[in-house]
N, C-alpha and C. Protein backbone atom coordinates (compact mmCIF):
# COMPACT_ATOMS: atom_id res chain seq x y z
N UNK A 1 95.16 91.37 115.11
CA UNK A 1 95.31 92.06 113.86
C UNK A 1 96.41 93.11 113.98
N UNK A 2 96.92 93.23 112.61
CA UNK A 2 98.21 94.04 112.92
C UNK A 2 97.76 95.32 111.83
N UNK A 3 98.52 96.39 111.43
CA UNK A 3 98.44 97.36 110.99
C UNK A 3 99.94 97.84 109.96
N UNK A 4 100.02 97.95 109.06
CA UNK A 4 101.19 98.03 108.30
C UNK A 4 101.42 99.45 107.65
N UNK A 5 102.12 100.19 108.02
CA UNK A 5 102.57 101.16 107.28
C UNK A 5 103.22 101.16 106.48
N UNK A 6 103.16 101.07 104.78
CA UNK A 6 104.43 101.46 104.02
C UNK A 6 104.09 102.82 103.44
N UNK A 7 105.74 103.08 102.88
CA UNK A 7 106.30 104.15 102.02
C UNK A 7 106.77 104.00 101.16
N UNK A 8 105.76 103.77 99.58
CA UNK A 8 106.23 103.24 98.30
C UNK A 8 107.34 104.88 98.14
N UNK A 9 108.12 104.31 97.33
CA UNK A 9 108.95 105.56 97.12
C UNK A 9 108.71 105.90 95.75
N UNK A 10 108.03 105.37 94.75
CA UNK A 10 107.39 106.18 93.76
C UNK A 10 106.30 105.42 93.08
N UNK A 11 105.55 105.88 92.25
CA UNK A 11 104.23 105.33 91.52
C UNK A 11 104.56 104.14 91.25
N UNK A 12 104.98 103.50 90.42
CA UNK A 12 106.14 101.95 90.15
C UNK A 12 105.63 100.90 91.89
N UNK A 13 106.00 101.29 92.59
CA UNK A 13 106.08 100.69 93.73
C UNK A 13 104.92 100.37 94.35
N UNK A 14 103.93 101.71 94.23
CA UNK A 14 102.56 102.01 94.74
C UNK A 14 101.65 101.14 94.18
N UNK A 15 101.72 100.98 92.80
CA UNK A 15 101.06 100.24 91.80
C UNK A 15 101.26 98.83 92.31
N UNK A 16 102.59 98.16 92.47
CA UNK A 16 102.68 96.44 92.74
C UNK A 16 101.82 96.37 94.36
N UNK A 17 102.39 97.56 94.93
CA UNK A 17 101.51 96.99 96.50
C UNK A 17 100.46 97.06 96.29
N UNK A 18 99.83 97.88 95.80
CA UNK A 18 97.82 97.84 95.63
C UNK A 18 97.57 96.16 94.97
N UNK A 19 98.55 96.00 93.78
CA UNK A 19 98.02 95.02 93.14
C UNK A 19 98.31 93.63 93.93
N UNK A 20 99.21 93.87 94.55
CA UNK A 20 99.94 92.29 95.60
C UNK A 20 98.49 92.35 97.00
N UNK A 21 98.28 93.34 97.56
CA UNK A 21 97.07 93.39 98.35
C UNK A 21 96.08 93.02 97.23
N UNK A 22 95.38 93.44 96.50
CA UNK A 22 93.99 92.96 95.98
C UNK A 22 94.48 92.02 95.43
N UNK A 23 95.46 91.08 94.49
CA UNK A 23 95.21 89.81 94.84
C UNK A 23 95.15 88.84 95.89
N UNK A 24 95.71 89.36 97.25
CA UNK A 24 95.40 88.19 98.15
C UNK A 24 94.42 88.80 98.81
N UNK A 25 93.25 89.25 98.18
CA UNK A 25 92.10 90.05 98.60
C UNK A 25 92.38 90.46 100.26
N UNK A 26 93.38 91.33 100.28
CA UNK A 26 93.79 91.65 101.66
C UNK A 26 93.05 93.37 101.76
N UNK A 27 92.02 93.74 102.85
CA UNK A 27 91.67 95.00 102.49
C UNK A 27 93.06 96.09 103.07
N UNK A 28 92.92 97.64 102.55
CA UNK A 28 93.56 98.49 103.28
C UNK A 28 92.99 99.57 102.67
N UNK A 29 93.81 100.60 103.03
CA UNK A 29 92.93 101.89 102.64
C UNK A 29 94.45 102.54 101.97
N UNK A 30 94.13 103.56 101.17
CA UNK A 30 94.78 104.25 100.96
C UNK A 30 94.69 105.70 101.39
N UNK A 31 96.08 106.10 101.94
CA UNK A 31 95.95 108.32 102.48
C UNK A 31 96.68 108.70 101.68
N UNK A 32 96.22 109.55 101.35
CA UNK A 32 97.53 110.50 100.99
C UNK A 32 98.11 111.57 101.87
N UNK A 33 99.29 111.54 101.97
CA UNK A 33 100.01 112.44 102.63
C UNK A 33 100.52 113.89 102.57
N UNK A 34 100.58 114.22 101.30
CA UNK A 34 100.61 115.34 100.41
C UNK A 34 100.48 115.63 99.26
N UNK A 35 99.89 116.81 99.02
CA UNK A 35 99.35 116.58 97.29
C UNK A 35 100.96 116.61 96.33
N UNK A 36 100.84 116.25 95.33
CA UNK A 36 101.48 115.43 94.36
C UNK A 36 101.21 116.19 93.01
N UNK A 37 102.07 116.16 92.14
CA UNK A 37 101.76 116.53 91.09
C UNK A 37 100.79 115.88 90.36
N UNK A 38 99.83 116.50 89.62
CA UNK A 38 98.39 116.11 89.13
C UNK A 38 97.50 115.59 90.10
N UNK A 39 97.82 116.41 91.33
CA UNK A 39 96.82 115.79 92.39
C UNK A 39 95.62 116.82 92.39
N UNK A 40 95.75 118.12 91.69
CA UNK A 40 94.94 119.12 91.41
C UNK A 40 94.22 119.43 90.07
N UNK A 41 93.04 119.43 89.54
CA UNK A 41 92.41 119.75 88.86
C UNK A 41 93.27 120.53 87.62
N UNK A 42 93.44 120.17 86.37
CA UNK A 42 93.65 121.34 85.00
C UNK A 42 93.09 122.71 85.39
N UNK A 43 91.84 122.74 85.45
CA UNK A 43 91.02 123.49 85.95
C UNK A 43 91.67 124.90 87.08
N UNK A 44 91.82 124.33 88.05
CA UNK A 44 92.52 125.19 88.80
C UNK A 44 93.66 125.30 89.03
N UNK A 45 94.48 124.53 88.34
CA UNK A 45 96.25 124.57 88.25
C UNK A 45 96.20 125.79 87.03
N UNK A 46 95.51 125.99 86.06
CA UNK A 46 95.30 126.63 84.97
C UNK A 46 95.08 128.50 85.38
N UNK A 47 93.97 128.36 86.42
CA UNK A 47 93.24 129.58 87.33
C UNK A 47 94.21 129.91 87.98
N UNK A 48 95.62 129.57 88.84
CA UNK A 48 96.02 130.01 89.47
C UNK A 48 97.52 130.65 88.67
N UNK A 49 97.99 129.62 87.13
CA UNK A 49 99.42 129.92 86.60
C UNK A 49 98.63 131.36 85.70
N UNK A 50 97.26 131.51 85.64
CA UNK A 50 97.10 132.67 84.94
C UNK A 50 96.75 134.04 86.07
N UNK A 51 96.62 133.63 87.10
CA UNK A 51 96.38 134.77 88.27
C UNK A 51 97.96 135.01 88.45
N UNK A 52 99.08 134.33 88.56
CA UNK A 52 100.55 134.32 88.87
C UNK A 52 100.84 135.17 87.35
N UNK A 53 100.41 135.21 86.72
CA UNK A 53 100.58 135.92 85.22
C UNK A 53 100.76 137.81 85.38
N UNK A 54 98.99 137.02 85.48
CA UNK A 54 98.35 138.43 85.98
C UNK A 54 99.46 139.51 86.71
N UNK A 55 99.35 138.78 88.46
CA UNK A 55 100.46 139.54 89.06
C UNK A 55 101.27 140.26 88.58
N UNK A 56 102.28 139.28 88.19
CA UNK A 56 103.45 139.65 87.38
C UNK A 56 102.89 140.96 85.83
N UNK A 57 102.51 140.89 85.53
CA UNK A 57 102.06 141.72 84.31
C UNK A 57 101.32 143.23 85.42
N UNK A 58 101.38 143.36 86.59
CA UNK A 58 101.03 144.45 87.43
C UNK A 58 99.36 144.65 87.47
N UNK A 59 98.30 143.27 86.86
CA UNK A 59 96.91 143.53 87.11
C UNK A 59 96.33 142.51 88.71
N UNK A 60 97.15 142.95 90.06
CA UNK A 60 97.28 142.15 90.76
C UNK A 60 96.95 143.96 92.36
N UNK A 61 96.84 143.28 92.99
CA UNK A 61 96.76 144.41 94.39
C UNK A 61 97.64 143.50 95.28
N UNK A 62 98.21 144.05 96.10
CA UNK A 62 98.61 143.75 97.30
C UNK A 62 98.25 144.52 98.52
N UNK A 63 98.06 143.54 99.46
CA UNK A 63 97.23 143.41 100.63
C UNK A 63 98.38 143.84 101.90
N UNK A 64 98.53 144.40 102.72
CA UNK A 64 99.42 144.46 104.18
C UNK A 64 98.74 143.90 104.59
N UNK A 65 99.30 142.81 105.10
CA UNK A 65 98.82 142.10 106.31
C UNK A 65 98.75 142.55 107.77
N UNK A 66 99.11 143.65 107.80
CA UNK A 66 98.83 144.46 109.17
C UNK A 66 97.09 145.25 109.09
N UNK A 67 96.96 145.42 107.71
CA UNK A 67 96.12 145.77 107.70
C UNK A 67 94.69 144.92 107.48
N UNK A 68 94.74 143.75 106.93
CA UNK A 68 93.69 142.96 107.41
C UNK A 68 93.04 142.92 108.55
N UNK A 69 93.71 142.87 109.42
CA UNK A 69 93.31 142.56 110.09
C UNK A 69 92.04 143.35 111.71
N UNK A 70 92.28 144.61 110.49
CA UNK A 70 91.74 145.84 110.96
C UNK A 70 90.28 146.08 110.84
């Protein structure tokens, strides 16, 4: 048995290999390698562009990191 690595280079690509494997009912797995756009929740993409708001608008603290650690 052998082991195949590819690197679709975008969604378009990703889509024919899944579909060319499950028709010749060939198993594999899929990883992901790094998150991706819409690889994160509305939810918390939402929680974090309104905490980055926040900041910016001065309702934010900053931390020294020398001092954490204290």
């Amino acid at each position: 048995m052998e082991t195949f690595i590819v690197h679709p280079k975008n969604n378009e690509e990703r889509k024919v290999i899944k579909a060319f494997l499950e028709a010749l009912k060939i198993k594999f797995e899929n990883f992901k390698n790094k998150p991706e756009e819409g690889d994160y929740s509305p939810e918390f993409v939402q929680m974090v562009e309104q905490n980055r708001k926040n900041y910016k608008a001065g309702k934010g603290i900053e931390i020294n990191l020398d001092e954490i650690w204290k």
